[in-house]
C-alpha atoms as a PDB file:
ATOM      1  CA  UNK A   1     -50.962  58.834  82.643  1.00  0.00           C
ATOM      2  CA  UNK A   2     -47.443  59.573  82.395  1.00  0.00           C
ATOM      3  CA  UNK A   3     -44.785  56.906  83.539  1.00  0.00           C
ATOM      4  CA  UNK A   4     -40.928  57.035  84.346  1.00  0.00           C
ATOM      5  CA  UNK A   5     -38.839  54.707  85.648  1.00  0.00           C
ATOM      6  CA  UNK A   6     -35.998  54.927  88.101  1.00  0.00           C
ATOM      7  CA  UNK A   7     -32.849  52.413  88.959  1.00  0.00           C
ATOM      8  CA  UNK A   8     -31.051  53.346  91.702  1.00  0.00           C
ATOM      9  CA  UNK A   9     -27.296  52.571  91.552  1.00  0.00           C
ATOM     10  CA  UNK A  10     -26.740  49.025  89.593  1.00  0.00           C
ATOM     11  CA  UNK A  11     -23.165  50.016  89.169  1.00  0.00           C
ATOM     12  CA  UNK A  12     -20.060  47.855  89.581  1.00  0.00           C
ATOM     13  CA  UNK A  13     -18.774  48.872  92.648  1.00  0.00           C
ATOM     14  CA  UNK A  14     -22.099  48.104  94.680  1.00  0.00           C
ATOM     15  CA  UNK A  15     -22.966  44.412  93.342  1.00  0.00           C
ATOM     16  CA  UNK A  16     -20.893  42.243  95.508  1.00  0.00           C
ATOM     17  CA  UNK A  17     -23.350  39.651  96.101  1.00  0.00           C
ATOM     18  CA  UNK A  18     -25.786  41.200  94.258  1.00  0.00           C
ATOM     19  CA  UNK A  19     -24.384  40.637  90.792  1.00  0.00           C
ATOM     20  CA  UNK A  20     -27.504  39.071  89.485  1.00  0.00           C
ATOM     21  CA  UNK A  21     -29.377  41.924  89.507  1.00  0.00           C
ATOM     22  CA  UNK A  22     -27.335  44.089  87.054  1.00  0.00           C
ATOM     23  CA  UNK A  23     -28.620  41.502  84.604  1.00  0.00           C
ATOM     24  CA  UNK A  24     -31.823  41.742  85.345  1.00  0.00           C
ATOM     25  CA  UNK A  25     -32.059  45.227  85.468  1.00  0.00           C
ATOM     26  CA  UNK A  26     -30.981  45.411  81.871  1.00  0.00           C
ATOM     27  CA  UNK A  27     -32.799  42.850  80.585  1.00  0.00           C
ATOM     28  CA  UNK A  28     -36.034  44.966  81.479  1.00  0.00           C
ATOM     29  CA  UNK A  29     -34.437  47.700  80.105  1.00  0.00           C
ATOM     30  CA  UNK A  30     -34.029  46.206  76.809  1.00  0.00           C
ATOM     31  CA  UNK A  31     -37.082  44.642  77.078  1.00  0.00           C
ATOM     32  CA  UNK A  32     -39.560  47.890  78.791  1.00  0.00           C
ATOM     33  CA  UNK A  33     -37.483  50.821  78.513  1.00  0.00           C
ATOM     34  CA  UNK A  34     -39.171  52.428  75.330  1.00  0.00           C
ATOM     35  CA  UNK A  35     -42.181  52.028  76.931  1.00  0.00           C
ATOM     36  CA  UNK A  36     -41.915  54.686  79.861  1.00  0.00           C
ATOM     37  CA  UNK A  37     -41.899  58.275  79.384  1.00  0.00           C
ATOM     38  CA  UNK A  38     -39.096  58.800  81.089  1.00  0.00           C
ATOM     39  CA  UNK A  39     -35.920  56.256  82.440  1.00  0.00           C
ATOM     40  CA  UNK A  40     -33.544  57.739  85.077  1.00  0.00           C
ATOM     41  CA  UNK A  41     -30.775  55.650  86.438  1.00  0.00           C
ATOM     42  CA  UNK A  42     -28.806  57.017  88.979  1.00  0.00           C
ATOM     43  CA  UNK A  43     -24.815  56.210  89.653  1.00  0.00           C
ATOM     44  CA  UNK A  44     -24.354  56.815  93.431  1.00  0.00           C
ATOM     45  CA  UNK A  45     -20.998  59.015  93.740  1.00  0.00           C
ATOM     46  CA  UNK A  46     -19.102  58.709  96.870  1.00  0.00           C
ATOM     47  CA  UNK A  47     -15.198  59.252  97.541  1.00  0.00           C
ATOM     48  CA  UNK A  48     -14.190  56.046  96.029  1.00  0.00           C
ATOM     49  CA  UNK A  49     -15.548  56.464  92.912  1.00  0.00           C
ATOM     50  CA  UNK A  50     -15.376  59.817  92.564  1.00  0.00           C
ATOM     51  CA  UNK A  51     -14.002  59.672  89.369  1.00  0.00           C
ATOM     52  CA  UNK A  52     -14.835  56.595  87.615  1.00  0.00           C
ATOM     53  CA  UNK A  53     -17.992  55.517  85.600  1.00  0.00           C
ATOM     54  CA  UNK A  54     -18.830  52.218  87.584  1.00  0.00           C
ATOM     55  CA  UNK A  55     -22.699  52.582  86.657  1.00  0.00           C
ATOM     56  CA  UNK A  56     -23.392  49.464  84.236  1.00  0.00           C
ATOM     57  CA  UNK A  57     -26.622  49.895  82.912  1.00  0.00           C
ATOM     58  CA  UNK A  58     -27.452  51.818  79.737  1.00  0.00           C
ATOM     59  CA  UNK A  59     -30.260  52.575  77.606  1.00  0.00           C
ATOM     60  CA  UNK A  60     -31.270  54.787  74.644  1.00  0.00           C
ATOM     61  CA  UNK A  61     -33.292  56.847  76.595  1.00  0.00           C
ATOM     62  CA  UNK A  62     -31.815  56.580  80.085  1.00  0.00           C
ATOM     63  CA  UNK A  63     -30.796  60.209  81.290  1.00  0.00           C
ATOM     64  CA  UNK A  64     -28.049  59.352  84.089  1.00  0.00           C
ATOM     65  CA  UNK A  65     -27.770  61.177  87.363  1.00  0.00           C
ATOM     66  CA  UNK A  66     -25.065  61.639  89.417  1.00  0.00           C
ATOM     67  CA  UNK A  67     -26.394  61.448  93.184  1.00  0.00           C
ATOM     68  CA  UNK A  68     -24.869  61.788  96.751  1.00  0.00           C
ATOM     69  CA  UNK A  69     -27.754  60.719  98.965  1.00  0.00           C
ATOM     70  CA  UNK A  70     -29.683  57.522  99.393  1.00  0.00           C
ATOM     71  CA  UNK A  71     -32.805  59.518  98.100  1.00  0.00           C
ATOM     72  CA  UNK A  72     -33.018  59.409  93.826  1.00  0.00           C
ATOM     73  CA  UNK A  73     -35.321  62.351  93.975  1.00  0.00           C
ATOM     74  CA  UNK A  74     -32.386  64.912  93.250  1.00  0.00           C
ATOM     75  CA  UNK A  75     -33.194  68.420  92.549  1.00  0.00           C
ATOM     76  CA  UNK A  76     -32.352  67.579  88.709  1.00  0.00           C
ATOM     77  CA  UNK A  77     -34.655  64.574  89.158  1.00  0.00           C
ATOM     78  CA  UNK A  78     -37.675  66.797  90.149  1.00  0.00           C
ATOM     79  CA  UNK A  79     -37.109  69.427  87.353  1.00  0.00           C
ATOM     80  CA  UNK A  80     -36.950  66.010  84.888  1.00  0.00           C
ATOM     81  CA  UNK A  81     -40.659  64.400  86.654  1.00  0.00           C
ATOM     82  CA  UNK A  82     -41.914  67.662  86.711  1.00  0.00           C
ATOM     83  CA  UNK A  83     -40.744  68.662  82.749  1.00  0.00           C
ATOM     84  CA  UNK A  84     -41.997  65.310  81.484  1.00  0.00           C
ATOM     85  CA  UNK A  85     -45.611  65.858  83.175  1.00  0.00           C
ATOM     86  CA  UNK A  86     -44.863  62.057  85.045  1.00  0.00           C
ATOM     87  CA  UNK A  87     -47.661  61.312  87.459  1.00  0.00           C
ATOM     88  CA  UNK A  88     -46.273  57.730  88.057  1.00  0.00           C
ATOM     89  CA  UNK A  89     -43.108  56.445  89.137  1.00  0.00           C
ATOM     90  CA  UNK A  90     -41.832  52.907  88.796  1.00  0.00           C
ATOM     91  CA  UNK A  91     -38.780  51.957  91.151  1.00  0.00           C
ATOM     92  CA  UNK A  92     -35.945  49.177  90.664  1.00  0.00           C
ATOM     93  CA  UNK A  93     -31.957  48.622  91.929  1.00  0.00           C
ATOM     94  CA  UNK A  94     -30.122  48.873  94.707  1.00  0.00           C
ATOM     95  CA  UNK A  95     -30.238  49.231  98.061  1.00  0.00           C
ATOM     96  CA  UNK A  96     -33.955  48.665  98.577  1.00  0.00           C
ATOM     97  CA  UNK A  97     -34.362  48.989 101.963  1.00  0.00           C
ATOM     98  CA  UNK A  98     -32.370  52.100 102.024  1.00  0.00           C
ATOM     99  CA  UNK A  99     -31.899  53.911  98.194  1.00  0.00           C
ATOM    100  CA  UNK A 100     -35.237  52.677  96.787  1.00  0.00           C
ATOM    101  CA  UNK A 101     -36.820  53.049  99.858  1.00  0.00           C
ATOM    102  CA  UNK A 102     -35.911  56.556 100.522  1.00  0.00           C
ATOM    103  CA  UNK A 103     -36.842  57.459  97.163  1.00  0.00           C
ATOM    104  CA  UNK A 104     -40.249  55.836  97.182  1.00  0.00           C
ATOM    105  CA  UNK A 105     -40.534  58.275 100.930  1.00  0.00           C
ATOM    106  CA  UNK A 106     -39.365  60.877  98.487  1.00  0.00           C
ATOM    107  CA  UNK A 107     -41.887  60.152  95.855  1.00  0.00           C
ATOM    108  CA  UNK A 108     -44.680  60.119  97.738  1.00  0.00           C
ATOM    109  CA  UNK A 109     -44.081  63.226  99.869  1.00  0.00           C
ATOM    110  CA  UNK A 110     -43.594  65.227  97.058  1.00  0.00           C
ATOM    111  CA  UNK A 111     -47.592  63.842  95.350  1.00  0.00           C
ATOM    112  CA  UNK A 112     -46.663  60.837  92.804  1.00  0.00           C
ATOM    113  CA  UNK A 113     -47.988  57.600  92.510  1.00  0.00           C
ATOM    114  CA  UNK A 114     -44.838  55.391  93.152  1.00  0.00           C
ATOM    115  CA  UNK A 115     -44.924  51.267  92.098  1.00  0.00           C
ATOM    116  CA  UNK A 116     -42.087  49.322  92.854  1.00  0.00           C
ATOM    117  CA  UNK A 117     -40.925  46.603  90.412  1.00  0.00           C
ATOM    118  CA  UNK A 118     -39.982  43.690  92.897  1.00  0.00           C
ATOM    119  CA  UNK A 119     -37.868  41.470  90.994  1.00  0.00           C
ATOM    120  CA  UNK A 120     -35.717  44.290  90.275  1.00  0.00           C
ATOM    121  CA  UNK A 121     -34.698  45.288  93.682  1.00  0.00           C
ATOM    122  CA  UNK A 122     -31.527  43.847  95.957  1.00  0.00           C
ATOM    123  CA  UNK A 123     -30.318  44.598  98.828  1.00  0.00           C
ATOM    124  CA  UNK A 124     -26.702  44.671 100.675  1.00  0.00           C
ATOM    125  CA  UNK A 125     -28.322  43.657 104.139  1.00  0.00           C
ATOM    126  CA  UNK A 126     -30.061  40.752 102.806  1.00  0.00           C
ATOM    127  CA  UNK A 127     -33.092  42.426 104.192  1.00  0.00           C
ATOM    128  CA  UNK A 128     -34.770  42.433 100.630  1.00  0.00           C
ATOM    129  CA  UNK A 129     -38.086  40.561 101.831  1.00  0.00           C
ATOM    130  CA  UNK A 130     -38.483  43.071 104.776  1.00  0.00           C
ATOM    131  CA  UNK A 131     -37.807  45.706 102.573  1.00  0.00           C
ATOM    132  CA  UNK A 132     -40.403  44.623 100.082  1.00  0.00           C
ATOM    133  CA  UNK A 133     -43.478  43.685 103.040  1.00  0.00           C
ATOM    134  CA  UNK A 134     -42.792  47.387 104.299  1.00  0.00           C
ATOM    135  CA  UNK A 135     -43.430  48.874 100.520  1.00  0.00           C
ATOM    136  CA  UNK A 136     -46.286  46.803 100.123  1.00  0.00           C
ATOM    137  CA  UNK A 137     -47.348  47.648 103.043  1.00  0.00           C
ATOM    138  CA  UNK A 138     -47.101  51.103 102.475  1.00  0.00           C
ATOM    139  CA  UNK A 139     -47.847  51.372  98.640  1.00  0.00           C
ATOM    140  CA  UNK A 140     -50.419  48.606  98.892  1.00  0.00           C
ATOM    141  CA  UNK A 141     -50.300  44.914  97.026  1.00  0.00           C
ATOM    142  CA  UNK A 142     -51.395  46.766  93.572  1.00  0.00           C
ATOM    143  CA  UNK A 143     -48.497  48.879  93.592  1.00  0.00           C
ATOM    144  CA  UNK A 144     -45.730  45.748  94.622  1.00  0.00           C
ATOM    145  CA  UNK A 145     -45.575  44.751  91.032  1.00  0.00           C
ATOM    146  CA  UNK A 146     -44.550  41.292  89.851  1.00  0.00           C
ATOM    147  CA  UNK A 147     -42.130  42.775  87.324  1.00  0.00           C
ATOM    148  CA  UNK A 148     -38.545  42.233  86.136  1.00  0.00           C
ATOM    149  CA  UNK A 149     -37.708  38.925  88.027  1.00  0.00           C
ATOM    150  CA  UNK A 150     -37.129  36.651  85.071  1.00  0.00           C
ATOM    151  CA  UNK A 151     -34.546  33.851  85.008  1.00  0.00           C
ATOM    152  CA  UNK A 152     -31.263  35.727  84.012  1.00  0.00           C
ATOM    153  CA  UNK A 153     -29.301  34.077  80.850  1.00  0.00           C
ATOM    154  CA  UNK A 154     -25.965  35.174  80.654  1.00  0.00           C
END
């Protein structure tokens, strides 16, 4: 079974007082990256960013997309799932009870198996736990992984 794995939107201009999940996030990069078929990280662009790079993770096999919607599941993100034969999707960043959320909606709608990776999610709203009992509660306690939620080192 084919795997990929999303981030929504761990870029600088987002963190506020979320910063330690940009750490996180690339220590399971480092650490799991090579291990999915495909890794998508997405760099929300909106007018005040327009032209800047504020995305801050990277990887060697990370293909980057540029999105203007909460949803990840771009058109270029469906051509990329679909071209990779990926029948499971693992989901991490920010916002998760909107971004990762809507994504996971997206996901399933369109037929794949979605997992989320809790310890890699954060939200603004501080509405992370609610977040997380609605995607379990949707996905199911097998697919609310215990993943990614290490103590961060800097």
């Amino acid at each position: 079974m084919k795997k990929a794995l999303i981030i929504t939107d761990i870029q600088s201009d987002f963190l506020g007082n979320m910063d330690y999940i940009y750490p996180l996030c690339q220590k399971y990069l480092d650490k799991a990256g090579d291990s999915y078929d495909l890794v998508i990280l997405t760099h929300w662009k909106h007018e005040e960013n327009e032209n800047e790079n504020t995305l801050l993770l990277q990887h060697k096999k990370a293909t980057v997309i540029e999105k203007r919607g909460y949803s990840a599941l771009t058109d270029e993100v469906k051509q990329l799932l679909q071209e990779n034969n990926i029948e499971t999707v693992h989901l991490g960043g920010i916002d998760s009870d909107m971004a990762v959320m809507a994504t996971m909606y997206s996901l399933l709608d369109a037929g794949y198996k979605v997992q989320v990776l809790e310890g890699l999610l954060a939200s603004y709203s501080t509405r992370n736990w609610e977040s997380t009992t609605i995607m379990r509660f949707v996905l199911g306690d097998d697919n609310v992984l215990q993943v990614g939620g290490d103590r961060v080192w800097m």
